[in-house]
N, C-alpha and C. Protein backbone atom coordinates (compact mmCIF):
# COMPACT_ATOMS: atom_id res chain seq x y z
N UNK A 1 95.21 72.46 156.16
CA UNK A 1 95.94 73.04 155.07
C UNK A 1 96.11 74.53 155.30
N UNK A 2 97.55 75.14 155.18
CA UNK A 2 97.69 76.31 155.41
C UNK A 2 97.44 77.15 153.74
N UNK A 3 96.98 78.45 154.34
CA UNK A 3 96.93 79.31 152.94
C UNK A 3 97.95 79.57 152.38
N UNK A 4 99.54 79.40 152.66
CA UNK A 4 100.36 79.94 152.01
C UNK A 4 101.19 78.15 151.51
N UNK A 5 100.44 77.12 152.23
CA UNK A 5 101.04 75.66 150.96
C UNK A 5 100.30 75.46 150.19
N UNK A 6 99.17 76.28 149.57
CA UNK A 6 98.33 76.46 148.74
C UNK A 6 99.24 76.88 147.83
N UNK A 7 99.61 76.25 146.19
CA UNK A 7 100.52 76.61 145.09
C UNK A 7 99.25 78.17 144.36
N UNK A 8 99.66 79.29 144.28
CA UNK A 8 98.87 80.29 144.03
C UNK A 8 98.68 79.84 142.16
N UNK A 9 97.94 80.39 141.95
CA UNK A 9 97.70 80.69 140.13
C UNK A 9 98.33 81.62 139.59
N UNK A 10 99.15 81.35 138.63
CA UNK A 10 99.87 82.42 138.02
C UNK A 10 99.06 83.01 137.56
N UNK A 11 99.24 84.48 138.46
CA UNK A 11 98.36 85.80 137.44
C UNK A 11 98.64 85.94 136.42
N UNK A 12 97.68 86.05 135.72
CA UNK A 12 97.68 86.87 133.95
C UNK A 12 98.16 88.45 134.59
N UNK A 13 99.21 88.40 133.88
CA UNK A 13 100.05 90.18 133.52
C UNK A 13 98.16 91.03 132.36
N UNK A 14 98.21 92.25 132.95
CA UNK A 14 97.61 92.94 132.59
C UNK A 14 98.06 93.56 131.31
N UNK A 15 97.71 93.57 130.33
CA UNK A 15 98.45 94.86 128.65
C UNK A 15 98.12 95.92 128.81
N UNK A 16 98.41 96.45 130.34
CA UNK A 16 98.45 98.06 130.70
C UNK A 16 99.59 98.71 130.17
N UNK A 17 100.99 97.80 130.45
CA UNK A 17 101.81 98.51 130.02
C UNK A 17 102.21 98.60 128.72
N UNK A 18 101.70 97.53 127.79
CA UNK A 18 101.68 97.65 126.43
C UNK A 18 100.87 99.01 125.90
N UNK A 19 99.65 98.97 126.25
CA UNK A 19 98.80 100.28 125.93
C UNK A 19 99.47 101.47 126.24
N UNK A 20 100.54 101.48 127.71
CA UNK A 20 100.73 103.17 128.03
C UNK A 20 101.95 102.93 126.90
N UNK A 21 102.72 102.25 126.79
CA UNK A 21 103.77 102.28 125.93
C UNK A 21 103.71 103.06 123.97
N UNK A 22 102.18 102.25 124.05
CA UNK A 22 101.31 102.77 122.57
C UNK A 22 101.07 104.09 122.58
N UNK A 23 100.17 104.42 123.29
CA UNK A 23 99.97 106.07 123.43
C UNK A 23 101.49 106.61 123.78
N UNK A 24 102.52 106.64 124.50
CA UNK A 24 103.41 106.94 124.55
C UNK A 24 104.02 107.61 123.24
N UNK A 25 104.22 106.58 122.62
CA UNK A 25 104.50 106.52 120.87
C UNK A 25 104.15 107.34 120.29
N UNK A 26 102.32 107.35 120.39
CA UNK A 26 101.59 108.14 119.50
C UNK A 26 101.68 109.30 119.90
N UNK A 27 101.90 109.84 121.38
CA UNK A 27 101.89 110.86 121.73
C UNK A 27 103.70 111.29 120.93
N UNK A 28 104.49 111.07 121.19
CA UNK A 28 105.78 111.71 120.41
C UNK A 28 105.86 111.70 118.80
N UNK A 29 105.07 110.49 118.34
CA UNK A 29 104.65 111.21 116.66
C UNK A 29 104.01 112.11 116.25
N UNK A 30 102.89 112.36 117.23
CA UNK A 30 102.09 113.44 117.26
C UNK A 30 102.63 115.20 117.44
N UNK A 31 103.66 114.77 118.28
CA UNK A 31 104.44 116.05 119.34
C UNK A 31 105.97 116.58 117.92
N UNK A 32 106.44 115.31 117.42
CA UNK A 32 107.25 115.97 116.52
C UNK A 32 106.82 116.43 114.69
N UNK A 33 105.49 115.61 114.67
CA UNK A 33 104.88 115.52 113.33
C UNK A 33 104.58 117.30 112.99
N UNK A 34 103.89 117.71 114.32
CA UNK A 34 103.18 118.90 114.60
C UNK A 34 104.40 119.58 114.29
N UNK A 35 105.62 119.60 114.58
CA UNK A 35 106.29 120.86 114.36
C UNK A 35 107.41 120.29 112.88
N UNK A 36 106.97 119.81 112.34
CA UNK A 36 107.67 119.56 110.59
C UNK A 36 107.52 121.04 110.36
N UNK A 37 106.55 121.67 109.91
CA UNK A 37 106.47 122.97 109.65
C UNK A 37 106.16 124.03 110.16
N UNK A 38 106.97 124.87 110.01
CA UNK A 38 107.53 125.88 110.98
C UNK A 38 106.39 127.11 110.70
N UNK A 39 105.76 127.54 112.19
CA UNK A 39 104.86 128.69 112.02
C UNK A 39 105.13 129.78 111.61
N UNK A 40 104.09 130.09 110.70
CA UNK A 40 104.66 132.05 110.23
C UNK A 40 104.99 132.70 111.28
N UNK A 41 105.65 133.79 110.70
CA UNK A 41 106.39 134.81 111.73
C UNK A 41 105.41 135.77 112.23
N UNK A 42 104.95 136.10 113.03
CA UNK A 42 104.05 136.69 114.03
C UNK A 42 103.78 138.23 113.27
N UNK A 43 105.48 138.69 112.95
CA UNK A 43 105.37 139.78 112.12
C UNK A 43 105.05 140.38 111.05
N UNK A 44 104.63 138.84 110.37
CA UNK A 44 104.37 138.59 108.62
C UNK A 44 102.93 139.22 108.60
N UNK A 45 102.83 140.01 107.64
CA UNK A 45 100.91 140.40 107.11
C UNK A 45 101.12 140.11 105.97
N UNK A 46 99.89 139.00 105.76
CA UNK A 46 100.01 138.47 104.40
C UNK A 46 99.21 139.45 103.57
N UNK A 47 99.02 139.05 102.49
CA UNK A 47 98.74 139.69 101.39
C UNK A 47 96.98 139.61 101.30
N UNK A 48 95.94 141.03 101.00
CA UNK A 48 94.70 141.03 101.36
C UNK A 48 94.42 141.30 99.56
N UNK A 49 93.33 140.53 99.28
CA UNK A 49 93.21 140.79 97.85
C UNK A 49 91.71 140.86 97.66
N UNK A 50 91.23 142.09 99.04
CA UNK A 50 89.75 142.23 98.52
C UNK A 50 89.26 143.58 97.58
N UNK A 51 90.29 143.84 97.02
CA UNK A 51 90.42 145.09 96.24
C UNK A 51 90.54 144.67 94.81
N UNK A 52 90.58 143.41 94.68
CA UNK A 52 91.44 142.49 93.19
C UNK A 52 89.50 142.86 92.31
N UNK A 53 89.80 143.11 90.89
CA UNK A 53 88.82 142.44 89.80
C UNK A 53 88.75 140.99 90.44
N UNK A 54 86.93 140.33 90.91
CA UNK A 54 87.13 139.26 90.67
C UNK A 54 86.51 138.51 89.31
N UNK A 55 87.56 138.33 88.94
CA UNK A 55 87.47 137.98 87.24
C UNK A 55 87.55 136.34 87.18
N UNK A 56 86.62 135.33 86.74
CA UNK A 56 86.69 134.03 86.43
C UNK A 56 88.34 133.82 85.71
N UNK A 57 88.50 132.37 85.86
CA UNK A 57 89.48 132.09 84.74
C UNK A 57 88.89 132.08 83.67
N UNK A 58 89.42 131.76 82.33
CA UNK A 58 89.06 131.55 81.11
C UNK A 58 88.86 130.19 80.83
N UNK A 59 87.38 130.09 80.23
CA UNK A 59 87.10 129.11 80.11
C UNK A 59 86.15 128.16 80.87
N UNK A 60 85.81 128.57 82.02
CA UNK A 60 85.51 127.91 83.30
C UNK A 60 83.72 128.23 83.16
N UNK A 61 83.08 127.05 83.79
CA UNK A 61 81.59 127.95 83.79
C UNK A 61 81.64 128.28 85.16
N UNK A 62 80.72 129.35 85.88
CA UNK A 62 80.51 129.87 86.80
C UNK A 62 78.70 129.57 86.67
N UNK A 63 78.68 128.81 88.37
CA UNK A 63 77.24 128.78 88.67
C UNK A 63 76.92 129.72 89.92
N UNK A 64 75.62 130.34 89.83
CA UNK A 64 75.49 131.78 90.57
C UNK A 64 74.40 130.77 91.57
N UNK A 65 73.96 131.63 92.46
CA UNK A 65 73.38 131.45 93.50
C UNK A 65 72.11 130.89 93.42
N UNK A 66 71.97 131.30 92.43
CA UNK A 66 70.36 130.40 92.33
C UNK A 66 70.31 129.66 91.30
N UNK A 67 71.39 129.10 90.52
CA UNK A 67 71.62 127.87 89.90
C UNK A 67 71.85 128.07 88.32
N UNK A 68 71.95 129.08 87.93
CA UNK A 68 72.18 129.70 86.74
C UNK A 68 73.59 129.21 86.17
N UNK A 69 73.43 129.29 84.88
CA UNK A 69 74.85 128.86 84.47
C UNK A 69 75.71 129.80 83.57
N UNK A 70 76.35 130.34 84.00
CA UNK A 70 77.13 131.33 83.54
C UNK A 70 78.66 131.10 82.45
N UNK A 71 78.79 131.41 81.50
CA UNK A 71 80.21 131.39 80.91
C UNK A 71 80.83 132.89 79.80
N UNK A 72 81.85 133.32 80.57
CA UNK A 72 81.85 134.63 80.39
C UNK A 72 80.85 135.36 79.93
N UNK A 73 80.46 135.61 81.30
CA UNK A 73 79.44 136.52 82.06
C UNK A 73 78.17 136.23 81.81
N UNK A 74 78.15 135.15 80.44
CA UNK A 74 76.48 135.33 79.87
C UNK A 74 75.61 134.27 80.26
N UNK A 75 74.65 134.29 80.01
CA UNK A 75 74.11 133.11 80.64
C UNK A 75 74.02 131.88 79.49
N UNK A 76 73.95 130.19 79.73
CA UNK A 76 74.39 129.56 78.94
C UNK A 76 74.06 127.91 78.98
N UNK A 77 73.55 127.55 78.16
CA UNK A 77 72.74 125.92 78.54
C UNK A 77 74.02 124.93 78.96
N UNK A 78 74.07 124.17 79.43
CA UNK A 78 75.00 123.36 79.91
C UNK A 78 75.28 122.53 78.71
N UNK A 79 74.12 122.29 77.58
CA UNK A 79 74.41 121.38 76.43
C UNK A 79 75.16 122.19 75.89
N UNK A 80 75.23 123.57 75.77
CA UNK A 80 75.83 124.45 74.45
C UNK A 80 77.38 124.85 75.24
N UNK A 81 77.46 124.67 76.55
CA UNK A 81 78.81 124.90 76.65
C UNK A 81 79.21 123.79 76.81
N UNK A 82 79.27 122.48 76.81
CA UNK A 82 79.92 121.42 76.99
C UNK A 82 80.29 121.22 75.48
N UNK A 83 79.25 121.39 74.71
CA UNK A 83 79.93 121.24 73.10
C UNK A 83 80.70 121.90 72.44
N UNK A 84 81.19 123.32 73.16
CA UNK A 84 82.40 124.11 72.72
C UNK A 84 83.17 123.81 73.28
N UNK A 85 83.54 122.55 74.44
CA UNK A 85 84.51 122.55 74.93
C UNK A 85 86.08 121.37 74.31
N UNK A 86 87.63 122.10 74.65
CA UNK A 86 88.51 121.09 73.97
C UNK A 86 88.36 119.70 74.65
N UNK A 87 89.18 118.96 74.35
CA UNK A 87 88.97 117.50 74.41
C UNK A 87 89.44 117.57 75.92
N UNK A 88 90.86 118.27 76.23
CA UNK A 88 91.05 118.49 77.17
C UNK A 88 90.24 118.71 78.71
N UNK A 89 89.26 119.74 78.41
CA UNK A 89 88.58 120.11 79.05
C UNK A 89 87.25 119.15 79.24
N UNK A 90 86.69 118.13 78.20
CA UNK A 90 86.43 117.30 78.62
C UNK A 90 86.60 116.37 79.75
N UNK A 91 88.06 115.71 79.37
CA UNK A 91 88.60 115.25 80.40
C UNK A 91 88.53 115.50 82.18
N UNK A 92 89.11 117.16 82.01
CA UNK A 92 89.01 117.62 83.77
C UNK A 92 88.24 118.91 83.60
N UNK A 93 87.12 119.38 83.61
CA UNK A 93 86.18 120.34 83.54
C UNK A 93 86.58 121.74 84.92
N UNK A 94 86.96 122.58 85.16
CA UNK A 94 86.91 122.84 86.56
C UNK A 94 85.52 124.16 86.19
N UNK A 95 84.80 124.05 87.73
CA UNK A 95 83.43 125.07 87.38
C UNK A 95 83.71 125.94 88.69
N UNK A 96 83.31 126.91 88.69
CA UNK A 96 82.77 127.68 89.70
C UNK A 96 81.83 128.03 90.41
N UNK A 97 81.33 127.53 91.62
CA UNK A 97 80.14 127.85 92.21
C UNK A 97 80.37 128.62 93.26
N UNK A 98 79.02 129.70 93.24
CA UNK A 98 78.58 131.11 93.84
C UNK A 98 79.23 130.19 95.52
N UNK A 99 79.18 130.69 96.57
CA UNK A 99 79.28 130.45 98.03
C UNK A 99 77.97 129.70 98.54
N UNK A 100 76.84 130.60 97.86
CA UNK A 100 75.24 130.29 98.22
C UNK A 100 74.43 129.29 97.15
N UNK A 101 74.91 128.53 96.62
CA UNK A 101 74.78 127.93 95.54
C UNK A 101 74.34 126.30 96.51
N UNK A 102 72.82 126.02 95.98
CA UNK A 102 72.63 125.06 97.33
C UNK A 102 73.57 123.40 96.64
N UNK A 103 73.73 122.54 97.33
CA UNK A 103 74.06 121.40 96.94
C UNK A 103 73.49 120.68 96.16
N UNK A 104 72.12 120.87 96.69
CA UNK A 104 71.39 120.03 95.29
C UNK A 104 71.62 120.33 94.07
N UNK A 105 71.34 121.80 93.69
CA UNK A 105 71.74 122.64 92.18
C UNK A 105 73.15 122.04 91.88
N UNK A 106 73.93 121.97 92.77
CA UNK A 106 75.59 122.22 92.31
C UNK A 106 75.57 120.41 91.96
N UNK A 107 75.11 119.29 92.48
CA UNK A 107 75.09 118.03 91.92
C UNK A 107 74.49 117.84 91.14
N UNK A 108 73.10 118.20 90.88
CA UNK A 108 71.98 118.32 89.27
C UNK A 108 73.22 118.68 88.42
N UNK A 109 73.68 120.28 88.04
CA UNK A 109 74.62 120.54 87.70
C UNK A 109 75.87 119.32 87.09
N UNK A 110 76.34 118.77 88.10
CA UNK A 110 77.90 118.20 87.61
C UNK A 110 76.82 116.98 86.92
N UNK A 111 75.99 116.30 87.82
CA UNK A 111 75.50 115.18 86.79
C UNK A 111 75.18 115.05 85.58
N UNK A 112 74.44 116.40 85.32
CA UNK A 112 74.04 116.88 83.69
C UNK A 112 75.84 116.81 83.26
N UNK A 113 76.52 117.51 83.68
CA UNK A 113 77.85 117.88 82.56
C UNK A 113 78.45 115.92 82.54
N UNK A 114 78.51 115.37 83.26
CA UNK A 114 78.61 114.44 83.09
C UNK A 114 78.12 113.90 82.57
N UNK A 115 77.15 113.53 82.28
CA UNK A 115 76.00 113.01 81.33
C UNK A 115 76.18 113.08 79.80
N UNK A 116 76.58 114.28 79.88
CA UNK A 116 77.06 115.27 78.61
C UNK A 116 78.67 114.81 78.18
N UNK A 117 79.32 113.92 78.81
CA UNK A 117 80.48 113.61 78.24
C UNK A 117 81.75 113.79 79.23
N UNK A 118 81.70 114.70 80.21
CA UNK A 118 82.79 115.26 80.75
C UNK A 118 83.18 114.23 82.03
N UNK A 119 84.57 113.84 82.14
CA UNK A 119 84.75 112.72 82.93
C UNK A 119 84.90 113.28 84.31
N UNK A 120 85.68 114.24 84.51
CA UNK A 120 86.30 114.76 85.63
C UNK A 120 85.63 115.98 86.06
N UNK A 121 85.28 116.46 86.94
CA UNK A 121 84.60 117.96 87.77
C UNK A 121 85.17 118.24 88.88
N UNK A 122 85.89 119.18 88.65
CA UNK A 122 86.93 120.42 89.90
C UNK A 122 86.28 121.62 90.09
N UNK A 123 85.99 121.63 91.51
CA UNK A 123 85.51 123.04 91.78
C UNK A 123 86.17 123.88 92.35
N UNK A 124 86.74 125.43 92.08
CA UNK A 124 87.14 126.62 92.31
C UNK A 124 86.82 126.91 93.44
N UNK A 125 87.91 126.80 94.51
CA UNK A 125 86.72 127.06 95.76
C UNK A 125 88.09 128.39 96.26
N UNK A 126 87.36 128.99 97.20
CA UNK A 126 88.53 130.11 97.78
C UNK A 126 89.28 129.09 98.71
N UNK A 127 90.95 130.30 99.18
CA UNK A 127 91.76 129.25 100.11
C UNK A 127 92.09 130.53 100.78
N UNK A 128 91.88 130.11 101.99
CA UNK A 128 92.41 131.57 102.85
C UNK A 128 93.76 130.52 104.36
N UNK A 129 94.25 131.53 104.35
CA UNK A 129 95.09 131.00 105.70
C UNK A 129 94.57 132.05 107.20
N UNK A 130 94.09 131.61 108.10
CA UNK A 130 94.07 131.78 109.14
C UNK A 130 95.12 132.47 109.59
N UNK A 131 95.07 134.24 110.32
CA UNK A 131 96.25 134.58 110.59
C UNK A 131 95.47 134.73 112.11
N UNK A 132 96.52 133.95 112.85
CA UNK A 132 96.65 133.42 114.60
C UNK A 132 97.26 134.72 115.32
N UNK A 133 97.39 135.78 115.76
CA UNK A 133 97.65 136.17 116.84
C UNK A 133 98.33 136.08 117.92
């Protein structure tokens, strides 16, 4: 018997080219997704606001660094400010916590106000944009 009247086995096709075809894809959703929005202008200086009063909103409690509870400026039980609050503010509460304010305090915190009635908790956090060079 010769090796080539031997009927061969149809090779199984490899899903190499399915896969490069996939990344292919992902790579050009990736490549046009990235430029939807258009980078600031190199020349732009945004606006620096470390000169601003930083003044709370109204209304808001502010928790300080070592777990204190603050509402305009004074200090304040979490039972006695949740009970001055509108119905509204029930609903979506937003608070302020210090930078150094550890996690544990800041969840004790929302759990008590929750506890206390309030459904929703938003925290005030800073938003800065990265200026690139």
């Amino acid at each position: 018997m010769n090796i080539f009247d031997q009927k061969s086995e149809k090779q199984k096709a490899e899903p190499t080219i399915a896969l490069i075809n996939i990344v292919f894809l992902m790579l050009i959703f990736f490549l046009v997704s990235a430029q939807i929005t258009a980078p600031l202008d190199n020349k732009l200086e945004l606006v620096t606001t470390e000169e601003l009063a930083q003044t709370p909103p109204p209304n808001h409690l502010v928790i300080s660094a070592d777990g204190s509870t603050k509402f305009k400026g004074l200090e304040v039980l979490l039972s006695d400010y949740v009970t001055g609050l509108t119905d509204d503010e029930m609903q979506r509460l937003r608070i302020i916590p210090d930078r150094n304010t550890s996690a544990v305090k800041l969840i004790e915190i929302s759990n008590t106000i929750r506890q206390l009635g309030v459904k929703e908790i938003f925290l005030v956090t800073e938003r800065s944009i990265g200026n690139e060079n």
